[in-house]
N, C-alpha and C. Protein backbone atom coordinates (compact mmCIF):
# COMPACT_ATOMS: atom_id res chain seq x y z
N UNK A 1 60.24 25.91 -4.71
CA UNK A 1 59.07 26.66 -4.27
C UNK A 1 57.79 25.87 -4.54
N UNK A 2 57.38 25.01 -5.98
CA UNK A 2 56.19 24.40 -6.14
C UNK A 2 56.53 23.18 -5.55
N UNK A 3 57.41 22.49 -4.95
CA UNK A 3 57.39 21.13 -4.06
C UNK A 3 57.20 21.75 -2.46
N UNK A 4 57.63 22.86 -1.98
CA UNK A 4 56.93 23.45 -0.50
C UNK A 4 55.73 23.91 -1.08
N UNK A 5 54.72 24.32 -1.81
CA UNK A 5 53.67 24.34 -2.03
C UNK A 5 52.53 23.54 -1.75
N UNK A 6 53.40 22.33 -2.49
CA UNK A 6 52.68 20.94 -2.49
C UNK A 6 52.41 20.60 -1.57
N UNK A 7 53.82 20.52 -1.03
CA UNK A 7 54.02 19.72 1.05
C UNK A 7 52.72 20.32 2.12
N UNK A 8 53.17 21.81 1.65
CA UNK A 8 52.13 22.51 2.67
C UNK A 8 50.58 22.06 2.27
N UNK A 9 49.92 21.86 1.21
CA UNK A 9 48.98 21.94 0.82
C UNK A 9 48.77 20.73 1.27
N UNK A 10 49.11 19.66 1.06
CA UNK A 10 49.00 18.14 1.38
C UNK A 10 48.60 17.80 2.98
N UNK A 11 49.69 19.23 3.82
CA UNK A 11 49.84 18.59 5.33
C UNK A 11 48.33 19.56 5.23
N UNK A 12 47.72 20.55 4.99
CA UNK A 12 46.21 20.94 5.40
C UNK A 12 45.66 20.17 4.87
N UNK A 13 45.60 19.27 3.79
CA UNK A 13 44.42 18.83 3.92
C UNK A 13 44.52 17.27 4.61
N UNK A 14 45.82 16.90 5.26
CA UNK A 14 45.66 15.72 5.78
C UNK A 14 44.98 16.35 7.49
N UNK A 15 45.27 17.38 8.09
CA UNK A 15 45.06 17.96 8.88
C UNK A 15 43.30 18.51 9.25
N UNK A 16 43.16 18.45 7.51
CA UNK A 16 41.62 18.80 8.03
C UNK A 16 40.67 17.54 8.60
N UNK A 17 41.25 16.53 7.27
CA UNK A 17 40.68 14.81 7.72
C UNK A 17 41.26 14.62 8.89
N UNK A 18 42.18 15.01 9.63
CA UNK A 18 42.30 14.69 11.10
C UNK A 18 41.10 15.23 12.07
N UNK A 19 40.80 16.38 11.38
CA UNK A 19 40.18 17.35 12.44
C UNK A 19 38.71 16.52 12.39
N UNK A 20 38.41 16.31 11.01
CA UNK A 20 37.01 15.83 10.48
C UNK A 20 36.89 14.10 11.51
N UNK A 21 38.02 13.56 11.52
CA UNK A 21 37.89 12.32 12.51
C UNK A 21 37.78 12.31 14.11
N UNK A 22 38.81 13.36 14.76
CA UNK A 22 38.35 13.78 15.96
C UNK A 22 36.84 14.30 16.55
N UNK A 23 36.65 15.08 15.28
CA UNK A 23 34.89 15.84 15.40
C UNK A 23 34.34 14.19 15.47
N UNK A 24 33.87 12.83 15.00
CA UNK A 24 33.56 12.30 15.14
C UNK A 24 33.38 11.01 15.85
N UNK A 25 35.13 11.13 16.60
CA UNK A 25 34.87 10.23 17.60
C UNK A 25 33.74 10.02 18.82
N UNK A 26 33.57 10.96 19.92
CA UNK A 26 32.75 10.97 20.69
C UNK A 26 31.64 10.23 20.26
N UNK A 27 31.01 10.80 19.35
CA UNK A 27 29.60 10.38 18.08
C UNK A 27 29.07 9.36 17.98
N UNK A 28 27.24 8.98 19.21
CA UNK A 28 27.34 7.63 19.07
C UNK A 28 27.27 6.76 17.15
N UNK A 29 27.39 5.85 17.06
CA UNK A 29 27.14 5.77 15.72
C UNK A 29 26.15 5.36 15.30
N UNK A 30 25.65 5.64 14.00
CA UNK A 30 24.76 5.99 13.29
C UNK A 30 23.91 4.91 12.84
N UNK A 31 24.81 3.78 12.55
CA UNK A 31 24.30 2.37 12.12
C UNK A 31 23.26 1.41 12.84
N UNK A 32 22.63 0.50 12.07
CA UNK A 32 21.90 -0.12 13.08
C UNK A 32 21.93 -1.68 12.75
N UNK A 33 21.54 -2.53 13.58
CA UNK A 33 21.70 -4.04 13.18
C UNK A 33 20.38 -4.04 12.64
N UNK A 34 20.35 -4.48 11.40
CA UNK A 34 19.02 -4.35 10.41
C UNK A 34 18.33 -5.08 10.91
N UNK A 35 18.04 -6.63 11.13
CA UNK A 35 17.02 -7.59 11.14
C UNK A 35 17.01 -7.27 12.62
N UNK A 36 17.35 -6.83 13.61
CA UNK A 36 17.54 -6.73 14.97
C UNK A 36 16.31 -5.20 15.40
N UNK A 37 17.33 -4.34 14.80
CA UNK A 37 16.12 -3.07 14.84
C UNK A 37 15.40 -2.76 13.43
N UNK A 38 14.40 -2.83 13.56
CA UNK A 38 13.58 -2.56 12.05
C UNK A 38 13.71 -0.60 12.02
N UNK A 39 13.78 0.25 10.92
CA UNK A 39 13.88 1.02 10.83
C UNK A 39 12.64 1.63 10.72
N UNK A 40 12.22 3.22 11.30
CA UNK A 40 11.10 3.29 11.46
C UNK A 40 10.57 4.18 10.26
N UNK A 41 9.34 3.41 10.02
CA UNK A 41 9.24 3.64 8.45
C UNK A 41 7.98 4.96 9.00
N UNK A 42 7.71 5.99 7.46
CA UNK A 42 6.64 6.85 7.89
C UNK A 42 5.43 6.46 6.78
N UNK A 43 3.77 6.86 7.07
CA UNK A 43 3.16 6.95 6.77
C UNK A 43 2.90 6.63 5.42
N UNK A 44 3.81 8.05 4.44
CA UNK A 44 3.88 7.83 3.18
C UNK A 44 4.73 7.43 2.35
N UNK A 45 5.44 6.26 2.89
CA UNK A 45 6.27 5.57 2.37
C UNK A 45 5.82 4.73 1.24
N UNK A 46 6.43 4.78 0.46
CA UNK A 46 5.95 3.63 -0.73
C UNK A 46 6.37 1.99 -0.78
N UNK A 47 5.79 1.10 -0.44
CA UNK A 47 6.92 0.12 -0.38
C UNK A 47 5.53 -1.13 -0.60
N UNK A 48 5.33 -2.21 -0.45
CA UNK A 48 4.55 -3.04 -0.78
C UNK A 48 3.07 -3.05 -0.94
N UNK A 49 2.01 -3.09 -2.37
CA UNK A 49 0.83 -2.66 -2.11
C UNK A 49 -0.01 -3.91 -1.59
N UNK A 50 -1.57 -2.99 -0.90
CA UNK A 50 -2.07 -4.12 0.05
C UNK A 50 -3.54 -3.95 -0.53
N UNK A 51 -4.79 -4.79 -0.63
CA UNK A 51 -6.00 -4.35 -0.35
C UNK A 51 -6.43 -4.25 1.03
N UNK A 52 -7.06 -3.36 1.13
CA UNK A 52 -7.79 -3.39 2.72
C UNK A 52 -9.14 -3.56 2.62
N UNK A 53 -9.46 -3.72 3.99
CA UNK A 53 -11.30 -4.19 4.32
C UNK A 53 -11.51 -3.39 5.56
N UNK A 54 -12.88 -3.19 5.27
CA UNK A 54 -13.36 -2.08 6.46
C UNK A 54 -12.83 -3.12 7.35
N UNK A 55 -12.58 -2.31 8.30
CA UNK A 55 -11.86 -2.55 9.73
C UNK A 55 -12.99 -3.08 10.80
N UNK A 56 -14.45 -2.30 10.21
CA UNK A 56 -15.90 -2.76 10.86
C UNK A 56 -16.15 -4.12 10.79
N UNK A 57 -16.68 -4.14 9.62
CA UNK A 57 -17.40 -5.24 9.20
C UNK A 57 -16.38 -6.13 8.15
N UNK A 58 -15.16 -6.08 7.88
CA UNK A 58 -14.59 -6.94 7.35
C UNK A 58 -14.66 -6.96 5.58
N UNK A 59 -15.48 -6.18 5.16
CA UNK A 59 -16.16 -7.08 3.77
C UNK A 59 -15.60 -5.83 2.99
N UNK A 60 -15.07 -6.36 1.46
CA UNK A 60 -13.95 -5.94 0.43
C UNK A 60 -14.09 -4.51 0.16
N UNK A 61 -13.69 -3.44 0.15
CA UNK A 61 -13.63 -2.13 -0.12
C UNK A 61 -13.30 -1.90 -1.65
N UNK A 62 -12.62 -2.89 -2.05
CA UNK A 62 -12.67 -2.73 -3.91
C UNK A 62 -13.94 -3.13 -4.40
N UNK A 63 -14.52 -1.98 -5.64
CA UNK A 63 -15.44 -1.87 -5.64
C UNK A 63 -15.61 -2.14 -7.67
N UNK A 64 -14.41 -2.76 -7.82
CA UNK A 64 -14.53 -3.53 -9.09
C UNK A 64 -14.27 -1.89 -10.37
N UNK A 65 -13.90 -1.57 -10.32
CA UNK A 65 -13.92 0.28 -11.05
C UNK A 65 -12.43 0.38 -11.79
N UNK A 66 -12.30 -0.30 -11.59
CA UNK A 66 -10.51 -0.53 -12.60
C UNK A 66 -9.72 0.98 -13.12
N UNK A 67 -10.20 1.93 -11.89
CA UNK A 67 -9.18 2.99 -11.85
C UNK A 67 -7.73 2.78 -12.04
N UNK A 68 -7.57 1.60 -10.75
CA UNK A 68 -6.37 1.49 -10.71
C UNK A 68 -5.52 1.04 -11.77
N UNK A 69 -6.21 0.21 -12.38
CA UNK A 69 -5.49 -0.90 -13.59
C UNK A 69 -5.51 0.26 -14.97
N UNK A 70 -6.24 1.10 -15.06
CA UNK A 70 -6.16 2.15 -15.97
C UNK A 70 -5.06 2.72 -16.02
N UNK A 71 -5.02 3.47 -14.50
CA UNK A 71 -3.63 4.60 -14.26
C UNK A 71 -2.59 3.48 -14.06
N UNK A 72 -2.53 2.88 -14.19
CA UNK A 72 -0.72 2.01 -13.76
C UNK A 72 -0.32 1.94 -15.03
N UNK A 73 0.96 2.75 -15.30
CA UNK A 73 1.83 2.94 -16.52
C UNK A 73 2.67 1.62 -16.78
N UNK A 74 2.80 0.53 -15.74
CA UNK A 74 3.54 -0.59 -15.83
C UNK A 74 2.60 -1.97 -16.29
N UNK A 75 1.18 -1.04 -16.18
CA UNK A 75 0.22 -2.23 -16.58
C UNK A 75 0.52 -3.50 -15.52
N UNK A 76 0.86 -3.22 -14.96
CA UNK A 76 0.76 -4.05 -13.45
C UNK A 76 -0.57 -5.28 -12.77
N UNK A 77 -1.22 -4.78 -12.87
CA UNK A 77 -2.42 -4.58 -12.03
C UNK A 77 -3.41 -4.73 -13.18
N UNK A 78 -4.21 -6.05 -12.91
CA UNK A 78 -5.57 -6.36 -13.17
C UNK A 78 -6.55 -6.94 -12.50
N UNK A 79 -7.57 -6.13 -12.67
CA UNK A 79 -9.06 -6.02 -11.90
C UNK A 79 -10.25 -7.02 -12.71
N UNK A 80 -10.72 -8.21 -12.16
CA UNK A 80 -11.09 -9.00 -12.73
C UNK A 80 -12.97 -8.27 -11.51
N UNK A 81 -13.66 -7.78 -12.36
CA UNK A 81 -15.14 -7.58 -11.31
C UNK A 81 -16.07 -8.91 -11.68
N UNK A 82 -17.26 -9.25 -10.85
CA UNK A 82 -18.19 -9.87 -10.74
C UNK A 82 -19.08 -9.79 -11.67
N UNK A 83 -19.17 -10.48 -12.52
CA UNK A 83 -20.59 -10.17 -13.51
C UNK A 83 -22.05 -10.07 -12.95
N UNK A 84 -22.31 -11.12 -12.40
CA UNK A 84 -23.25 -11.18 -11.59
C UNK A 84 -23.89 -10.02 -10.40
N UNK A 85 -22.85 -9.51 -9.94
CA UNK A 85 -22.78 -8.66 -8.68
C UNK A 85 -21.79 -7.57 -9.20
N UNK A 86 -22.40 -6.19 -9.66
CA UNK A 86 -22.65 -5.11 -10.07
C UNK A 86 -21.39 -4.59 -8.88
N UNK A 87 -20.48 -3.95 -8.69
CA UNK A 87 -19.58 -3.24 -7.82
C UNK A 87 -18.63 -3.88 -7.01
N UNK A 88 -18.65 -5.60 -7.04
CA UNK A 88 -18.14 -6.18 -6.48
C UNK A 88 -16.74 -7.10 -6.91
N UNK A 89 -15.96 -7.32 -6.46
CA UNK A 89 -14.39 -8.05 -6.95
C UNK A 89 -14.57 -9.49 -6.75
N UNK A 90 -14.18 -9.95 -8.19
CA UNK A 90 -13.78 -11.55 -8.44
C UNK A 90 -12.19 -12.04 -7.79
N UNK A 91 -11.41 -10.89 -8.93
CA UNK A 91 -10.31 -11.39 -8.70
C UNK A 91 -9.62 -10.38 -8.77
N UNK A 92 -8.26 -10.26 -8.44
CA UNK A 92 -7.11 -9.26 -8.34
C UNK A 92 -5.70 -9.67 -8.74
N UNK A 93 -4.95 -9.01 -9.77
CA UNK A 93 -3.67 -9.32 -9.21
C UNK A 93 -3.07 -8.50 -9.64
N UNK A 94 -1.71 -8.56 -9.08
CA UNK A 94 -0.75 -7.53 -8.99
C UNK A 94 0.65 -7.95 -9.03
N UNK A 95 1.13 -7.68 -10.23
CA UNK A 95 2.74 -7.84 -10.09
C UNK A 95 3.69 -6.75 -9.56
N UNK A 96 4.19 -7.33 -8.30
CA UNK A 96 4.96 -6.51 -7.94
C UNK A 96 6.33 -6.78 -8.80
N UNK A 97 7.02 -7.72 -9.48
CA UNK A 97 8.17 -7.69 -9.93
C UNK A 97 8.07 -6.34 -11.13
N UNK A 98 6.89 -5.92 -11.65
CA UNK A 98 6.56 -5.18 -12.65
C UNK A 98 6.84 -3.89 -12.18
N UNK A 99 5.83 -3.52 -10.69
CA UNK A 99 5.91 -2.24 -10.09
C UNK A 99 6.63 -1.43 -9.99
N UNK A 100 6.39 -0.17 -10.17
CA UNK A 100 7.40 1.04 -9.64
C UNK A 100 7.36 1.67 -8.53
N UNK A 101 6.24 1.48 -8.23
CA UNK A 101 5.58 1.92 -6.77
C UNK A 101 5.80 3.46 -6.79
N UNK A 102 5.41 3.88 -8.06
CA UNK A 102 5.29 4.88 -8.36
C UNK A 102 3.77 5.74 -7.25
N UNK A 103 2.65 4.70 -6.64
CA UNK A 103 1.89 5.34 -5.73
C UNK A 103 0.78 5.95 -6.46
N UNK A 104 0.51 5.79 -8.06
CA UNK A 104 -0.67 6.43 -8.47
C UNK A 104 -2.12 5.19 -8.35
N UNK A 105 -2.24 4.12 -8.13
CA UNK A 105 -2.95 3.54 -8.21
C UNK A 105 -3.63 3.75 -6.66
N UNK A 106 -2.95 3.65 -5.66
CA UNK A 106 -3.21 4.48 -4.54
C UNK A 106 -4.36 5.67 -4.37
N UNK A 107 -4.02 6.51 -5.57
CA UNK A 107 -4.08 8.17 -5.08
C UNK A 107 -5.61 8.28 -6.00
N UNK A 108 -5.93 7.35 -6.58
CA UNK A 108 -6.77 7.35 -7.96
C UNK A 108 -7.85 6.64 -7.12
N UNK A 109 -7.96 5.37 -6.32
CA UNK A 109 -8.36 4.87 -5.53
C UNK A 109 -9.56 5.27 -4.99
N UNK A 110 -11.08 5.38 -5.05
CA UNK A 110 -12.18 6.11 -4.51
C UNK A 110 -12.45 5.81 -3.37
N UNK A 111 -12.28 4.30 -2.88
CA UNK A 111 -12.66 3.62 -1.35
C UNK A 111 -11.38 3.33 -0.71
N UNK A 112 -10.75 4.01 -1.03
CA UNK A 112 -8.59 3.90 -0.33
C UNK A 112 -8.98 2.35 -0.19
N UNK A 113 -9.23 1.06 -1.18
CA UNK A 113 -8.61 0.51 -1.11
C UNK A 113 -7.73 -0.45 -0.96
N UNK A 114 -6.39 0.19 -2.05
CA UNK A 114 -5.29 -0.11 -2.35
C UNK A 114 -4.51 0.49 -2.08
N UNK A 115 -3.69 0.02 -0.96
CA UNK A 115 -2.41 1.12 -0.10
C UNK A 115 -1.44 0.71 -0.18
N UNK A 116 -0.21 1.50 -0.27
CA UNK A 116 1.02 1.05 0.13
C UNK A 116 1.70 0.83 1.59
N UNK A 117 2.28 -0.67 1.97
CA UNK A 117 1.96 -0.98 3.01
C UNK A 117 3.31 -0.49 3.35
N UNK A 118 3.93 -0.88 4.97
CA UNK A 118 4.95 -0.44 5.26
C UNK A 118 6.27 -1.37 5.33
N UNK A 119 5.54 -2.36 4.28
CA UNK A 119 6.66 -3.89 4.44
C UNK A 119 7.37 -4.02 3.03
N UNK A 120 8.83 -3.88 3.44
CA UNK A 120 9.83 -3.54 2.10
C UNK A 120 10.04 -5.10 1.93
N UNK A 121 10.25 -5.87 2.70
CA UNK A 121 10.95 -7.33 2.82
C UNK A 121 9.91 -8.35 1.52
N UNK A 122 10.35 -7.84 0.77
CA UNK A 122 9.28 -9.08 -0.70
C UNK A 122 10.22 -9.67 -1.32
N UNK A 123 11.39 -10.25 -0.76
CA UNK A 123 12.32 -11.11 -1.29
C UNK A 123 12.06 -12.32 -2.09
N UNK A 124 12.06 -12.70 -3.28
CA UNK A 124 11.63 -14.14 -4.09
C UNK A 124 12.64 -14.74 -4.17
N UNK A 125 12.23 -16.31 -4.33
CA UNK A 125 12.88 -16.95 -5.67
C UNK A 125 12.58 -17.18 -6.81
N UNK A 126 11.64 -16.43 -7.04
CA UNK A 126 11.09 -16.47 -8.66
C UNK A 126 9.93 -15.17 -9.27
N UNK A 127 10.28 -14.84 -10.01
CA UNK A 127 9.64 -13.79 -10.65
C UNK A 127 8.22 -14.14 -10.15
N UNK A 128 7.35 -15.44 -10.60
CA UNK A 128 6.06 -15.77 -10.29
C UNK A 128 6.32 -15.46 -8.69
N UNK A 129 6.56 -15.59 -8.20
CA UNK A 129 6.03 -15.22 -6.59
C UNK A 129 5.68 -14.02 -6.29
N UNK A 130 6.32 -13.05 -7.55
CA UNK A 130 5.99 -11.45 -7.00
C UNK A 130 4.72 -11.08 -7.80
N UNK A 131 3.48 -12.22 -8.21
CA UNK A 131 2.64 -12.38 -8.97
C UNK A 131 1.71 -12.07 -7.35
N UNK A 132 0.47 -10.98 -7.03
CA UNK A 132 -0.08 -12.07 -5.98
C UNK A 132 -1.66 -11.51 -5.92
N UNK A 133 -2.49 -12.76 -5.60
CA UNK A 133 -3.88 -12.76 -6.39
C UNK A 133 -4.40 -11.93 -5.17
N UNK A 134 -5.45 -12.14 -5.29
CA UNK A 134 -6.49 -11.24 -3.96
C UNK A 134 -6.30 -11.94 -2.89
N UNK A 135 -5.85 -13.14 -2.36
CA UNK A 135 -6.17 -14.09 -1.63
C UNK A 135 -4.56 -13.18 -0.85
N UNK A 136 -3.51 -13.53 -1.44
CA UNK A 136 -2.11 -12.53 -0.85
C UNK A 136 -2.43 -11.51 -0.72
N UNK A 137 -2.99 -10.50 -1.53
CA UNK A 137 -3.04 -9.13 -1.45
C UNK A 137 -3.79 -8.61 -0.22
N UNK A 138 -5.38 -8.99 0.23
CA UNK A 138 -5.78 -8.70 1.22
C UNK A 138 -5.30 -8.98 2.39
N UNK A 139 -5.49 -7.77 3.21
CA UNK A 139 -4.94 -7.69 4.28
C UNK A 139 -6.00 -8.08 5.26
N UNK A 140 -5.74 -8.30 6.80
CA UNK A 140 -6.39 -9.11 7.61
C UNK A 140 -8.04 -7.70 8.15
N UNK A 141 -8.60 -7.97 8.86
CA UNK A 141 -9.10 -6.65 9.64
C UNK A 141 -8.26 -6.10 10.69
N UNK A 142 -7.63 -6.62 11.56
CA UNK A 142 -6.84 -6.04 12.27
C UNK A 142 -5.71 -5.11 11.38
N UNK A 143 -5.17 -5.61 10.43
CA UNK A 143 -3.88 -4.46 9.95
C UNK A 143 -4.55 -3.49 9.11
N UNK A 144 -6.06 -3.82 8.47
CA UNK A 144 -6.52 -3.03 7.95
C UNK A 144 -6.84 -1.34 9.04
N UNK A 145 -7.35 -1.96 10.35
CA UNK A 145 -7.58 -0.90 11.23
C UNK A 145 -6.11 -0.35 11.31
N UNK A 146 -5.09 -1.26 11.59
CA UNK A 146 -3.95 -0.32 11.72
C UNK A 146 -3.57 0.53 10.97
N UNK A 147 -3.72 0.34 9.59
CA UNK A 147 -3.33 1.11 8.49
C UNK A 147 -4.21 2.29 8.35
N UNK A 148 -5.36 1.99 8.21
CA UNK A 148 -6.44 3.65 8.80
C UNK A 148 -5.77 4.28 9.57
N UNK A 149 -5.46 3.73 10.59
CA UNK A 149 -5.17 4.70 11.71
C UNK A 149 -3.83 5.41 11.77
N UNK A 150 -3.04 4.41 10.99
CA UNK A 150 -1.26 5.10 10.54
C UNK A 150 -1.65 5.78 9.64
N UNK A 151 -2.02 5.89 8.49
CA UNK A 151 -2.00 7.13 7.30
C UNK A 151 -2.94 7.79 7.54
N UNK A 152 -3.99 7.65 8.67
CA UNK A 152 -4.75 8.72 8.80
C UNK A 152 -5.83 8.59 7.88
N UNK A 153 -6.35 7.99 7.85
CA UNK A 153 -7.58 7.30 6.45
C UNK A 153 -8.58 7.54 7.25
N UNK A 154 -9.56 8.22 6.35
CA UNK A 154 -11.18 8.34 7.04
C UNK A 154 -11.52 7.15 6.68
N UNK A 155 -12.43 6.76 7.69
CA UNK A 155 -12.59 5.04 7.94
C UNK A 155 -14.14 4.85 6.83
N UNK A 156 -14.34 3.69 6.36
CA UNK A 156 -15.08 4.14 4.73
C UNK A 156 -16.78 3.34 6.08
N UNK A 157 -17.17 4.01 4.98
CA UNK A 157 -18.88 3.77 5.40
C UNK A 157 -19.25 2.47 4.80
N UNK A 158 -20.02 1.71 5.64
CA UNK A 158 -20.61 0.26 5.45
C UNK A 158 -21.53 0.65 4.22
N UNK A 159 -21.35 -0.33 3.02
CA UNK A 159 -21.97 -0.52 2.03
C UNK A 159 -23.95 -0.40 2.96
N UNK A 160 -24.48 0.00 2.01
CA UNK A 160 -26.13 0.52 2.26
C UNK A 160 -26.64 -1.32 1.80
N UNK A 161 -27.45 -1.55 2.66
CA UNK A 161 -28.49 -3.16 2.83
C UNK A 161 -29.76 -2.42 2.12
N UNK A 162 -29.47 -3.26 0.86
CA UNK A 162 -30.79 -3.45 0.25
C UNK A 162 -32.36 -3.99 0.57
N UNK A 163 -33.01 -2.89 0.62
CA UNK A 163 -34.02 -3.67 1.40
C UNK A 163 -35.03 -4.61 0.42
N UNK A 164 -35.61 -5.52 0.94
CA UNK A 164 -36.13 -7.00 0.20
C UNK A 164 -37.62 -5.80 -0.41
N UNK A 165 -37.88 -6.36 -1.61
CA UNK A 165 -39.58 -5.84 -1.85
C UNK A 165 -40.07 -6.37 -1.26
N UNK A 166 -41.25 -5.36 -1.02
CA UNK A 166 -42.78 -5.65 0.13
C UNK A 166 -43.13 -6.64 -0.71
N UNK A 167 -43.74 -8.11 -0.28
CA UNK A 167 -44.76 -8.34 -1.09
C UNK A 167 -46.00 -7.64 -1.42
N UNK A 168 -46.40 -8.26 -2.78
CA UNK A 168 -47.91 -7.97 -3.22
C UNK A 168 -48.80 -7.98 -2.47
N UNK A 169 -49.92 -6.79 -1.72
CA UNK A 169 -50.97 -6.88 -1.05
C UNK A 169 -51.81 -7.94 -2.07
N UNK A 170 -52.28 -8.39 -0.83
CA UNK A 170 -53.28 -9.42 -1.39
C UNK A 170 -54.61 -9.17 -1.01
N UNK A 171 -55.52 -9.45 -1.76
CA UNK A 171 -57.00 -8.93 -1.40
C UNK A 171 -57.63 -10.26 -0.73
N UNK A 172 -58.17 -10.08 0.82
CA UNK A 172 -58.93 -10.78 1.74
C UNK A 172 -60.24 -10.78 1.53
N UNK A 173 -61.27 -10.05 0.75
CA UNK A 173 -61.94 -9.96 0.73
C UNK A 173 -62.83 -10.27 -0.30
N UNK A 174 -62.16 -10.83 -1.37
CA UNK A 174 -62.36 -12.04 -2.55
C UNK A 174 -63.41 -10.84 -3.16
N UNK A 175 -63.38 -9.91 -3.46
CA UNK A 175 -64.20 -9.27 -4.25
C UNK A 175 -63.08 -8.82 -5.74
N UNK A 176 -64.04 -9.77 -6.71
CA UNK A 176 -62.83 -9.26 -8.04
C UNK A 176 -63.99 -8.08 -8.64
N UNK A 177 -63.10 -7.56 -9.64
CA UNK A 177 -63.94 -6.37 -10.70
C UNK A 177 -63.64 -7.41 -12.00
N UNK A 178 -65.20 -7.40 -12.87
CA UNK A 178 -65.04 -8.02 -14.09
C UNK A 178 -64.96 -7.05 -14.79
């Protein structure tokens, strides 16, 4: 009686994996040739970080404020600002071999920026390569506009032009007070 138990039990469930393989023949399949079709990535994907530049006028949107390098729990990320020039970026870098892409340096961000881009492919041969200064990190103006326009980024306002002091009126009329 417990060896026809068995038998029977064995032939349903070889019967169900039959059924489960028929359901899937028709079925185009699912797979894709990776380097052939790129997979389509969304918006808020986390995957390689970028600086961007207004898409306008080109000129650096990091504004030297080391939010980011604060909030990064991996200590990742250091913000080197301008002494000279009050709001403005010297230097940058960013280890991605460090990263978690955990996305808070992102979100902390006052001038968006530092984004996460949509490019997973950061393959090295060496730890130092996943080192990369401002010169790697910034992105072009063209992908910068693209990236506004994929995550939907309000596009940032042109830094305000300092206007030069008036010179000193000068007196034409050579009359001094003693």
């Amino acid at each position: 009686m417990n060896i026809l138990i068995k038998t029977l039990d064995g032939l349903y469930n070889i019967a169900r994996g039959m059924f489960t393989v028929f359901q899937h023949i028709g079925r185009k399949p699912i797979t894709s040739s990776y380097p052939d079709v790129v997979p389509e990535l969304y918006p808020n994907t986390r995957h390689r970080l970028a600086l961007t530049v207004n898409p306008d006028t080109s000129e650096h949107l990091c504004i030297a404020c080391k939010q980011c390098e604060r909030i990064c729990p991996d200590t990742c990320i250091t913000v080197i600002g301008d002494p000279d020039k009050k709001g403005t970026i010297k230097d940058f870098y960013l280890d991605h071999g460090l990263c978690m892409f955990c996305g808070l340096c992102t979100e902390v961000c006052p001038t968006n920026c530092i984004i996460n881009t949509v490019d997973f492919e950061m393959s090295e041969y060496s730890r130092e390569d996943l080192v990369y200064d401002i010169k790697r990190l910034t992105l072009t103006q063209e992908q910068s506009r693209f990236y506004f326009d994929f995550k939907e980024m309000p596009k940032p306002k042109p830094k305000p032009v300092k206007a030069a002091a008036a010179p000193a009126a000068v007196s034409t009329s050579g009359d001094t007070k003693s």
